[in-house]
Structure formats: C-alpha cells, structure tokens
C-alpha atoms as a PDB file:
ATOM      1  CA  UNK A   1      58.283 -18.938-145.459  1.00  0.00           C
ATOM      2  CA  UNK A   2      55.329 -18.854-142.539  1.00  0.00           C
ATOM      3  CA  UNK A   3      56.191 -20.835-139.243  1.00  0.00           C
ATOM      4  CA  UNK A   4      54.826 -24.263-138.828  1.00  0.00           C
ATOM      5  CA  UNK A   5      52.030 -23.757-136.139  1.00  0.00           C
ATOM      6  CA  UNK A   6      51.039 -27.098-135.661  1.00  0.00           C
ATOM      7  CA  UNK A   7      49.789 -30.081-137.325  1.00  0.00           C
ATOM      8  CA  UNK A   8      46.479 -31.737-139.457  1.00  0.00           C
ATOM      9  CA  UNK A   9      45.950 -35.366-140.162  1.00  0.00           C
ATOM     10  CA  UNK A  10      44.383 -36.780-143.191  1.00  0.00           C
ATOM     11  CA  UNK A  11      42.934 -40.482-143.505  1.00  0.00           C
ATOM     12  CA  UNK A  12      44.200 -42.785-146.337  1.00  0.00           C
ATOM     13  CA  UNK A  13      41.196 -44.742-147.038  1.00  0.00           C
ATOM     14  CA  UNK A  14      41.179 -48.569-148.240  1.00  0.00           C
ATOM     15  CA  UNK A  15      38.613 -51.116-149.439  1.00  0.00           C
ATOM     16  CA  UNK A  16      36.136 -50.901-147.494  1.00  0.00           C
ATOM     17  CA  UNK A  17      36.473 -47.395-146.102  1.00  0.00           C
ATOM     18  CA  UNK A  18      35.448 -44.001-147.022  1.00  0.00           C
ATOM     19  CA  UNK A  19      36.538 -40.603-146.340  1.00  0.00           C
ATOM     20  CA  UNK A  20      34.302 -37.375-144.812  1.00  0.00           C
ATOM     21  CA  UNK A  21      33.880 -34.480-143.482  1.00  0.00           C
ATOM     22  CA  UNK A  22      32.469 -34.234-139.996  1.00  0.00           C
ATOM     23  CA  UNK A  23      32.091 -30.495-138.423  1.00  0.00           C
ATOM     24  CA  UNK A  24      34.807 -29.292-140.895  1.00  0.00           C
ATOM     25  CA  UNK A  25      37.406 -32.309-139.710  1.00  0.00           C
ATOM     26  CA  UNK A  26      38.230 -35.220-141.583  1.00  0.00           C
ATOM     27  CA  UNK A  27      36.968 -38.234-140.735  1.00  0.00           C
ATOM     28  CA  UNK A  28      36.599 -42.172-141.950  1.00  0.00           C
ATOM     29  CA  UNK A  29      33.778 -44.608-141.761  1.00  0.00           C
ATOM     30  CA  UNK A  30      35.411 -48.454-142.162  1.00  0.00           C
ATOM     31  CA  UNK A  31      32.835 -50.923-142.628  1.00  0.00           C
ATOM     32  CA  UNK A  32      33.568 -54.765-141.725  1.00  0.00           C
ATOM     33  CA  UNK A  33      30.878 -57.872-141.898  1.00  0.00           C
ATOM     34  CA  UNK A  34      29.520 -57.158-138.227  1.00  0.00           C
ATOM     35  CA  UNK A  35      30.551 -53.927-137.469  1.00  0.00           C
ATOM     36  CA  UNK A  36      31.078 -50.163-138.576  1.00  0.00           C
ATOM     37  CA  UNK A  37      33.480 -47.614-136.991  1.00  0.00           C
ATOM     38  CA  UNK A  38      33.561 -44.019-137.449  1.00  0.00           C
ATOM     39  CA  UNK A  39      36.741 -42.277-136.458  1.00  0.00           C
ATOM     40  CA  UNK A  40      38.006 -38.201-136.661  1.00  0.00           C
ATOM     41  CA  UNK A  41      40.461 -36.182-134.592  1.00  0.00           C
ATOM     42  CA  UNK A  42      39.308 -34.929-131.324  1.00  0.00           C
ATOM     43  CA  UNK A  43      41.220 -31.278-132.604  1.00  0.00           C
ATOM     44  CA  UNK A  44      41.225 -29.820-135.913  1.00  0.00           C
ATOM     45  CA  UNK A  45      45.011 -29.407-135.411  1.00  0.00           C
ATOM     46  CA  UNK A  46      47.535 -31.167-133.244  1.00  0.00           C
ATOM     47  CA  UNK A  47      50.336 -29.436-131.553  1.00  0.00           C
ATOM     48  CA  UNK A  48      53.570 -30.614-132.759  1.00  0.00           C
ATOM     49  CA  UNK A  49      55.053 -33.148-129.733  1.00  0.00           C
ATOM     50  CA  UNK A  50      51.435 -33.265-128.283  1.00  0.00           C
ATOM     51  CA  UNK A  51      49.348 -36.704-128.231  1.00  0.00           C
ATOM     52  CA  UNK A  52      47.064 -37.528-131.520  1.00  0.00           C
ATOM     53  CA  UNK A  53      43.842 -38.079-129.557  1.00  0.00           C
ATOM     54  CA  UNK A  54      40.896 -39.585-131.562  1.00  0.00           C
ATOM     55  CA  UNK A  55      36.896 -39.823-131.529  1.00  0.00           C
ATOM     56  CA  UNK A  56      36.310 -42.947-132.596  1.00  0.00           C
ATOM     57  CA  UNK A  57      32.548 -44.397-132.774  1.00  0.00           C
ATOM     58  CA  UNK A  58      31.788 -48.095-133.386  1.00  0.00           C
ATOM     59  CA  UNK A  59      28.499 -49.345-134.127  1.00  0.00           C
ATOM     60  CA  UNK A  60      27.138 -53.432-134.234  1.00  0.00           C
ATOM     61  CA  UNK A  61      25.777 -54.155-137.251  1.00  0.00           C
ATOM     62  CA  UNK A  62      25.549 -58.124-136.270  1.00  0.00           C
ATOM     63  CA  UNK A  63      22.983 -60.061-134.483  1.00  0.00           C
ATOM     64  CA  UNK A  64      24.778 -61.093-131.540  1.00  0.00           C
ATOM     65  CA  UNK A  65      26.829 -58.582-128.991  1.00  0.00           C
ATOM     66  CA  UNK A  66      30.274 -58.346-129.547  1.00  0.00           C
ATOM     67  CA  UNK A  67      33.339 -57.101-127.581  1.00  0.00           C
ATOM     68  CA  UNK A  68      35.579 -53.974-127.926  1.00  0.00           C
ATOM     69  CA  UNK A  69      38.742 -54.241-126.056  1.00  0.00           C
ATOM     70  CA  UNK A  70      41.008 -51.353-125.090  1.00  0.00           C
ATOM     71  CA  UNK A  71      43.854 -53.568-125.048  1.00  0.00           C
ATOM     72  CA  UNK A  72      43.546 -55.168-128.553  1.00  0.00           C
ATOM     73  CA  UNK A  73      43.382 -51.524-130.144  1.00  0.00           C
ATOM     74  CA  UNK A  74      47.170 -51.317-131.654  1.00  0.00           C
ATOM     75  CA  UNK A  75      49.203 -48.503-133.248  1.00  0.00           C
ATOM     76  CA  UNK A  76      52.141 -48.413-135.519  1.00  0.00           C
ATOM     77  CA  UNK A  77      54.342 -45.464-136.701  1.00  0.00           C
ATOM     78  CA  UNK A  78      56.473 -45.562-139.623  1.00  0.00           C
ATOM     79  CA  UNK A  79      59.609 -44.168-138.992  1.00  0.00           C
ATOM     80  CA  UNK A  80      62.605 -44.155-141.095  1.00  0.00           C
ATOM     81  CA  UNK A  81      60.695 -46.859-142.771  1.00  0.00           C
ATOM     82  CA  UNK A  82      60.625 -49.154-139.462  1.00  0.00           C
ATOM     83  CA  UNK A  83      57.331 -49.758-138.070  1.00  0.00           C
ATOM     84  CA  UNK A  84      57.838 -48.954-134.333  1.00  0.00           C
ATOM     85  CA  UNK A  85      54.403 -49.297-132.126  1.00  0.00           C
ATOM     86  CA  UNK A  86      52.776 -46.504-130.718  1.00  0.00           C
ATOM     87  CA  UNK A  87      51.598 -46.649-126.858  1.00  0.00           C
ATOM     88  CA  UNK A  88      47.721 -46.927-126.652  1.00  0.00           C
ATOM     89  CA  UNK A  89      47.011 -44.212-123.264  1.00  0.00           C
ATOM     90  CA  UNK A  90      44.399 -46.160-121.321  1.00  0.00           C
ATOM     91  CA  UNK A  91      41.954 -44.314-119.368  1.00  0.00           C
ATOM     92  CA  UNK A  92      43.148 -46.249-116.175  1.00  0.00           C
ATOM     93  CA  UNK A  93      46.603 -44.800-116.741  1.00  0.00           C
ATOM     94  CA  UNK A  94      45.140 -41.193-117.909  1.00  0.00           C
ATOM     95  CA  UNK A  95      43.542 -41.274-114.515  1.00  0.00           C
ATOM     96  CA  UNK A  96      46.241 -41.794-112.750  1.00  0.00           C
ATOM     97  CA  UNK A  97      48.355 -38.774-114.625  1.00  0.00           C
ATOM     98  CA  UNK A  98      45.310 -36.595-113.879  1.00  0.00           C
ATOM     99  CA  UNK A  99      45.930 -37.504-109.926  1.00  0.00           C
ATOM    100  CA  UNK A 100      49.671 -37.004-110.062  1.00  0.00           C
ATOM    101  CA  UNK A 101      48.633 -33.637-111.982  1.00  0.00           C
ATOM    102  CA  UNK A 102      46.411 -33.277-109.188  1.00  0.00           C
ATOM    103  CA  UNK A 103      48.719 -33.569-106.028  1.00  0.00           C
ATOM    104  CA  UNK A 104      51.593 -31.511-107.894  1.00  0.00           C
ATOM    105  CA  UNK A 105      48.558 -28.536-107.697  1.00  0.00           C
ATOM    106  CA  UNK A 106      47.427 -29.395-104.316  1.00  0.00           C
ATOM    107  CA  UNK A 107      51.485 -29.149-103.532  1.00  0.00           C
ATOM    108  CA  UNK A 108      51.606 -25.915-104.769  1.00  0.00           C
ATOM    109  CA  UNK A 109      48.985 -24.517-103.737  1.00  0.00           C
ATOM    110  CA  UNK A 110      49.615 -25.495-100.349  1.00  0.00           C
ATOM    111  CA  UNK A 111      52.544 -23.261-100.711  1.00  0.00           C
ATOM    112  CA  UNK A 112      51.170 -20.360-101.845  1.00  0.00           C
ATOM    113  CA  UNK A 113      48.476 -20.507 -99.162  1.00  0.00           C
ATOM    114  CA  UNK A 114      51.231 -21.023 -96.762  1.00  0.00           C
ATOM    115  CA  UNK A 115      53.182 -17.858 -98.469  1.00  0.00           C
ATOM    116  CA  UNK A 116      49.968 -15.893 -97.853  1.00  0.00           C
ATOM    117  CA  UNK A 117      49.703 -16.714 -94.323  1.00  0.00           C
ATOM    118  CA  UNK A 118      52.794 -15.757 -92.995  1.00  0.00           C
ATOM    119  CA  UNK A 119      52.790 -12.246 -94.955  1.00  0.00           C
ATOM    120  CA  UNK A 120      49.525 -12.186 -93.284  1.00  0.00           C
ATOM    121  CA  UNK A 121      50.497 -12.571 -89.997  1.00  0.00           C
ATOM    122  CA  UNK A 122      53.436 -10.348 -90.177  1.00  0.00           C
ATOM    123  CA  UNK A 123      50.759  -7.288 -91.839  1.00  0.00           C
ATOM    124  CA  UNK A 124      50.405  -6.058 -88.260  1.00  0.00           C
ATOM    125  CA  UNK A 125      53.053  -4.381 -87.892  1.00  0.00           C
ATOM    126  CA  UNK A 126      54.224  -1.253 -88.682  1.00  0.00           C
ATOM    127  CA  UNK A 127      57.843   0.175 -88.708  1.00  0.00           C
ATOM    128  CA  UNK A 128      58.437   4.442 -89.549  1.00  0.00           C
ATOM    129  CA  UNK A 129      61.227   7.114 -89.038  1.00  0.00           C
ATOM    130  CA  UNK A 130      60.550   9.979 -87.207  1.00  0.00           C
ATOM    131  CA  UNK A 131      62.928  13.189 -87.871  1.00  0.00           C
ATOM    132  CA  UNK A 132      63.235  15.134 -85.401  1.00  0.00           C
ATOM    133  CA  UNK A 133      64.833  18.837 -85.372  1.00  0.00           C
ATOM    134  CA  UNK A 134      66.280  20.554 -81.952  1.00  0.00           C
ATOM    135  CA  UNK A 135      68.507  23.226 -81.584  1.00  0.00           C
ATOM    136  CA  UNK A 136      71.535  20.733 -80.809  1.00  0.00           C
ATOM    137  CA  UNK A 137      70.812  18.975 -84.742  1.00  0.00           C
ATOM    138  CA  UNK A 138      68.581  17.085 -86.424  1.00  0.00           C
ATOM    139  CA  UNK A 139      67.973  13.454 -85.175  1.00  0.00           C
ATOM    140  CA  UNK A 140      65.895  10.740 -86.768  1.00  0.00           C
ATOM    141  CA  UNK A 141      63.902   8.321 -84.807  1.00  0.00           C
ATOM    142  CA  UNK A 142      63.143   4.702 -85.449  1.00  0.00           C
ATOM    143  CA  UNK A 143      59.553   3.449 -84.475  1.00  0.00           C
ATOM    144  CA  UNK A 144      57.829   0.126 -84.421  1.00  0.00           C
ATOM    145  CA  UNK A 145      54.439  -1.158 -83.898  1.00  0.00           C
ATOM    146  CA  UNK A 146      51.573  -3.399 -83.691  1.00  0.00           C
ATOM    147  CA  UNK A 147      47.739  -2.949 -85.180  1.00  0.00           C
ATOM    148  CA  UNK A 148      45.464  -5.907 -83.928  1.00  0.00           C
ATOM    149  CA  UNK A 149      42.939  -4.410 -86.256  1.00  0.00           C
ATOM    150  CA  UNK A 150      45.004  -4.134 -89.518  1.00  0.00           C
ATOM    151  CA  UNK A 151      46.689  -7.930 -88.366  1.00  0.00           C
ATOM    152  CA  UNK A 152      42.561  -9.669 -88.397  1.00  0.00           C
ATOM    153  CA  UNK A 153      41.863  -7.691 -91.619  1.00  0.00           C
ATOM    154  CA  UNK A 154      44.470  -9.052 -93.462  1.00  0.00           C
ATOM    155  CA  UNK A 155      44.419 -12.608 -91.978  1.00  0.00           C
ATOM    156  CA  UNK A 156      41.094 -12.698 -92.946  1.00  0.00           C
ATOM    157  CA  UNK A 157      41.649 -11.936 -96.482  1.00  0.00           C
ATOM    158  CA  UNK A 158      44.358 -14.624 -96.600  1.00  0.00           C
ATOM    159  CA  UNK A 159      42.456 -16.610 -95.001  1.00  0.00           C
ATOM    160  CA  UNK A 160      39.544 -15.775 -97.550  1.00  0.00           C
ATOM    161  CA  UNK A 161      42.112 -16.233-100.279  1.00  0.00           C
ATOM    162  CA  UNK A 162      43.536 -19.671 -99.427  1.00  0.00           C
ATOM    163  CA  UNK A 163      39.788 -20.655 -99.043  1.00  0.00           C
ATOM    164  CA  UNK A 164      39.216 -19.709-102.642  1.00  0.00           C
ATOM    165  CA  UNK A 165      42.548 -21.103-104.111  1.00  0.00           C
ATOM    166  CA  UNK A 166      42.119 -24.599-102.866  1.00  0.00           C
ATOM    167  CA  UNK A 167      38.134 -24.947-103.897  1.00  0.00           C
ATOM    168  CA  UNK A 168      39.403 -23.491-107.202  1.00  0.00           C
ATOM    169  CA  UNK A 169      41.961 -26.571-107.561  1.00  0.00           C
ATOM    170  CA  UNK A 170      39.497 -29.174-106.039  1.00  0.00           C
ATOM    171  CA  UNK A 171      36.846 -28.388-108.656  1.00  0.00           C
ATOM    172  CA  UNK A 172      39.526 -28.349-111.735  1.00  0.00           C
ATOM    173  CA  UNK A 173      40.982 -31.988-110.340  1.00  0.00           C
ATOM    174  CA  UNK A 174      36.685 -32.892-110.288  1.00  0.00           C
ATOM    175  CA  UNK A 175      36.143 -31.525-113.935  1.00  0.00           C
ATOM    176  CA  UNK A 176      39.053 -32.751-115.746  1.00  0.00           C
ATOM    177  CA  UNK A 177      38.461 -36.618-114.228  1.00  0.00           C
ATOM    178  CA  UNK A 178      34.615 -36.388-114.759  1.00  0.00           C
ATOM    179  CA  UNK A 179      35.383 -35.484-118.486  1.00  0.00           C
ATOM    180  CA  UNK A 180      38.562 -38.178-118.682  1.00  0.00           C
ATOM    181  CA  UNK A 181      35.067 -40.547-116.803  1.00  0.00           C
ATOM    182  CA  UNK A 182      32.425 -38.993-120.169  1.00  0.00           C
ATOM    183  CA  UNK A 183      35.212 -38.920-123.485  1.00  0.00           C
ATOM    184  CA  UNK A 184      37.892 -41.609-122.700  1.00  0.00           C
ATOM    185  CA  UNK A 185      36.907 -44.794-125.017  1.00  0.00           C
ATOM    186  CA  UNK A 186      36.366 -48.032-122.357  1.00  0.00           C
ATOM    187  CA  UNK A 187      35.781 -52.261-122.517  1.00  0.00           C
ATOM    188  CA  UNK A 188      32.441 -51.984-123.843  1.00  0.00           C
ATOM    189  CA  UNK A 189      30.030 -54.927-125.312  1.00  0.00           C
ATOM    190  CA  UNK A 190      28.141 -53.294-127.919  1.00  0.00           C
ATOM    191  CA  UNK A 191      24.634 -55.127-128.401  1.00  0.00           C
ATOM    192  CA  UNK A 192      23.088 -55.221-131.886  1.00  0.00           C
ATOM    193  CA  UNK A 193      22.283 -52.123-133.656  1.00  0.00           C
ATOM    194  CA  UNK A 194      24.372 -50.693-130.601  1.00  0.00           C
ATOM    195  CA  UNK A 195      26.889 -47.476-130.817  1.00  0.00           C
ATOM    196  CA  UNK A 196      29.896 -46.672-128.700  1.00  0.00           C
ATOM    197  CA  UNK A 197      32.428 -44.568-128.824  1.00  0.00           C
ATOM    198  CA  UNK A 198      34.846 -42.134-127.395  1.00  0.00           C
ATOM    199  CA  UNK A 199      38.239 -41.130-127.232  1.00  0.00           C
ATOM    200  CA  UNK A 200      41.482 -42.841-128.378  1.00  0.00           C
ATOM    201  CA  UNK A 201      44.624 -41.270-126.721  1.00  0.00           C
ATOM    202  CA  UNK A 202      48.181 -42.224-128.322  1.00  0.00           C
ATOM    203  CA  UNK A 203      51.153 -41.342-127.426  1.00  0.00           C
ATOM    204  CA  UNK A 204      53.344 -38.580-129.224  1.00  0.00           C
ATOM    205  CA  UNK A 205      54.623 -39.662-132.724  1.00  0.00           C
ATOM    206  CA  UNK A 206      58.387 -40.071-133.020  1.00  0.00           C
ATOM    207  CA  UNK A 207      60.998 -38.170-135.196  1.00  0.00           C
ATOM    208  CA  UNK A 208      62.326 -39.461-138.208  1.00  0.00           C
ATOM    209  CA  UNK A 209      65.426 -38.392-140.166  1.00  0.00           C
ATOM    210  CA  UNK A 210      63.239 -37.814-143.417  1.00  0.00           C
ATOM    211  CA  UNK A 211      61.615 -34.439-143.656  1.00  0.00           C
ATOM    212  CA  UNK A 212      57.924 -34.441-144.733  1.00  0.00           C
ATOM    213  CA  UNK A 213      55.028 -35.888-143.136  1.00  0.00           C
ATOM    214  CA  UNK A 214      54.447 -38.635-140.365  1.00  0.00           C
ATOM    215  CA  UNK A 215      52.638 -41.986-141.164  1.00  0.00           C
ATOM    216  CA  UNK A 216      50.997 -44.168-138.521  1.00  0.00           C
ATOM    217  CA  UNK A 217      47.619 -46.689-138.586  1.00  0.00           C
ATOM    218  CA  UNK A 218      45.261 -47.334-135.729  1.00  0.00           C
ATOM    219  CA  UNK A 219      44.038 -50.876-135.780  1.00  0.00           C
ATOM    220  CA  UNK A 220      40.519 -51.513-133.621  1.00  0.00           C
ATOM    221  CA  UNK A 221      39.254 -55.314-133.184  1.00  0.00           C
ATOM    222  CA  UNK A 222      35.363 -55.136-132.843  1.00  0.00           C
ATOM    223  CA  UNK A 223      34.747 -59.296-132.282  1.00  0.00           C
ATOM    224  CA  UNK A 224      36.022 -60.480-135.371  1.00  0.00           C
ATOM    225  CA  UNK A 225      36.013 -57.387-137.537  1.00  0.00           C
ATOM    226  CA  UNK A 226      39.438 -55.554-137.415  1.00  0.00           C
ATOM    227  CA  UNK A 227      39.678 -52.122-138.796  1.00  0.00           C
ATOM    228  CA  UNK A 228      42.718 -50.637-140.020  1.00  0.00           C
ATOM    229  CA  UNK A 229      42.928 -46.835-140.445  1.00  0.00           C
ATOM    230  CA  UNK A 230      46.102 -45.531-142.133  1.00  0.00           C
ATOM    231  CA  UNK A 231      46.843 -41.735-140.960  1.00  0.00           C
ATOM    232  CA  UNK A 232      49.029 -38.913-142.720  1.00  0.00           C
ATOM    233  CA  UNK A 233      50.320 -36.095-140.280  1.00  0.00           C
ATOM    234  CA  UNK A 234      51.305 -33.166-142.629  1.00  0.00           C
ATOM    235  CA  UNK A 235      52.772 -29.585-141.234  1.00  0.00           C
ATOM    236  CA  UNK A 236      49.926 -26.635-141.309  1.00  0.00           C
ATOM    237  CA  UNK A 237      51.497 -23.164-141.956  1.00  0.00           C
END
C-alpha cells in the first residue's frame, strides 16, 4: 500500500446546491432567496493536521444590501458521531499569530546577527606556531596577532550580512500580513448585484476512533439566507 500524503475534500451537495469544478478543484454554488455563495478549497490538497482553509464568494441577488458576519459563520465536525464545533480563525486573530510569528523571527534573527558580530570582531586576530630548529633541539614557538585590515573587512561583511538578514525578515512579516489584509474573508455589506469573498480559515479537524474519512459543514448567514455546505475529507494516496 502507497503512504497517505495528504488529504482532498469533496462537497455533499443538497437542495438547492450544485457541485463543480473550478481550476481542477471542487467546488459548490448554494443558492438561497437573496443570495448565492460559491465556495472551493484554497489547496487542491490539505496536509493532514493542517487548517481546511476555504475561498468562499458570496454574491446579493436581493434588492436591498445585506450583511455578512464573520462571527455568525459556524462549523461542526462529526466525530465519533458527536457534532463538536470547529473554531472559525478570524483575520483579527490570524493577525495577531502572524505578529507573534513575526517577533519569534525578529528574536532570532537578532541572534544570529549578534552571533555574526562577535565572530566578526574576534576575525582580527591571528594565532600560528613557529618551529624552530637549533643545534641544542627543535623548539616550537607560539605567536599571536592583530590585522586592523582583515578585523574592518570582516566587520563589514557582518555588518553587510545582518543588514540583509533583518530587511529579509521585515519584508516577509510585510508580505504575509498584506496577503492575510487581500485573502482573509471580513464584515462586509454586500449591495445588490454585489460579490465578496475571500478566505475562510478553520481550525484543524479532530481525530475520531473510526477509520475512514472526516465529515464537517460550514454554515454562512448572508441576511436571512443561511447556507449549509456539508464537506467529506477522504485520504489521497
């Protein structure tokens, strides 16, 4: 038997719903009285342990605005035929992981850049044996010393180094919360004939004591329309 790799979702449609295939993935369109949503993994696979993380896109088909609340979007897993809820991530709270993330790299890197520094400052000097042969034996001869030269050199390439080291972990912390800022789904009023959408994150699925796959639902509230999607993880060898 091949090693499980990871892991694919399927959608179990209902009334109302219908199942497709966006850019190879699966995906579900769920159509209420005043509103449509369109939802699909953000992967093609998920990694075992990892969080299911969703593109969901909701679009007003009434004639008046209506509300989309991060807080009223629910999630249930089945397991061991309990239905135990599933934590909705938040983009506030995926911020805040992302700046945690952030000052544990800043904390290291501060310590490598230290690390550098000193070996820097200690690259000036030089330490050798001498031996030395006379008629009376043969003698060897300890010497020590100091190269102002070959001390700037190498401070400046630490110094060069650290430079590049931190910018490197300032512009990673920039990118990763201006694309939490562009694909994390937000409160949003969607006006008529409006679409939103973006990313659901949930938190890992649980174990349960029967083998096979993992069933959950993700249920969105658009105004009065709620939408209930009912997911199948199965193992991909």
């Amino acid at each position: 038997m091949g090693r499980l790799r990871d892991s694919g979702d399927r959608f179990q449609a209902k009334a109302q719903q219908g199942s497709l295939i966006r850019d190879g993935n699966p995906a579900l369109v769920s159509r209420n009285p005043s509103s449509l949503v369109l939802i699909r993994p953000a992967a093609r696979h998920f990694v075992p342990g990892g969080r299911p993380i969703f593109v969901v896109g909701i679009y007003n088909l009434g004639k008046g605005p209506v509300e989309f609340r991060v807080a009223n979007v629910e999630a249930v897993q089945t397991v061991n035929r309990q239905a135990v809820d599933l934590k909705v991530i938040t983009y506030e709270q995926l911020v805040n992981e992302e700046r945690n993330r952030q000052i544990f790299a800043a904390v290291l890197t501060g310590v490598a850049a230290g690390a550098n520094a000193v070996a820097a400052s200690q690259s000036g000097y030089y330490h050798g044996n001498t031996t030395i042969h006379t008629s009376r034996g043969t003698y060897t001869a300890h010497t020590t010393g100091f190269s102002p030269t070959a001390a700037a050199i190498a401070q400046a390439r630490a110094s060069a180094q650290n430079e590049a080291m931190i910018a490197s972990t300032i512009e990673a912390g920039q990118r990763n919360m201006a694309m939490l800022e562009q694909a994390v789904i937000k409160d949003n009023t969607l006006l008529p004939g409006e679409w939103y959408g973006g990313q659901v994150h949930l938190q890992p699925l649980g174990s349960d004591a029967a083998s096979g796959p993992k069933t959950y639902s993700i249920a969105l509230l658009v105004g009065p329309d709620r939408h209930e999607i009912d997911i199948v993880q199965e193992a991909v060898r």
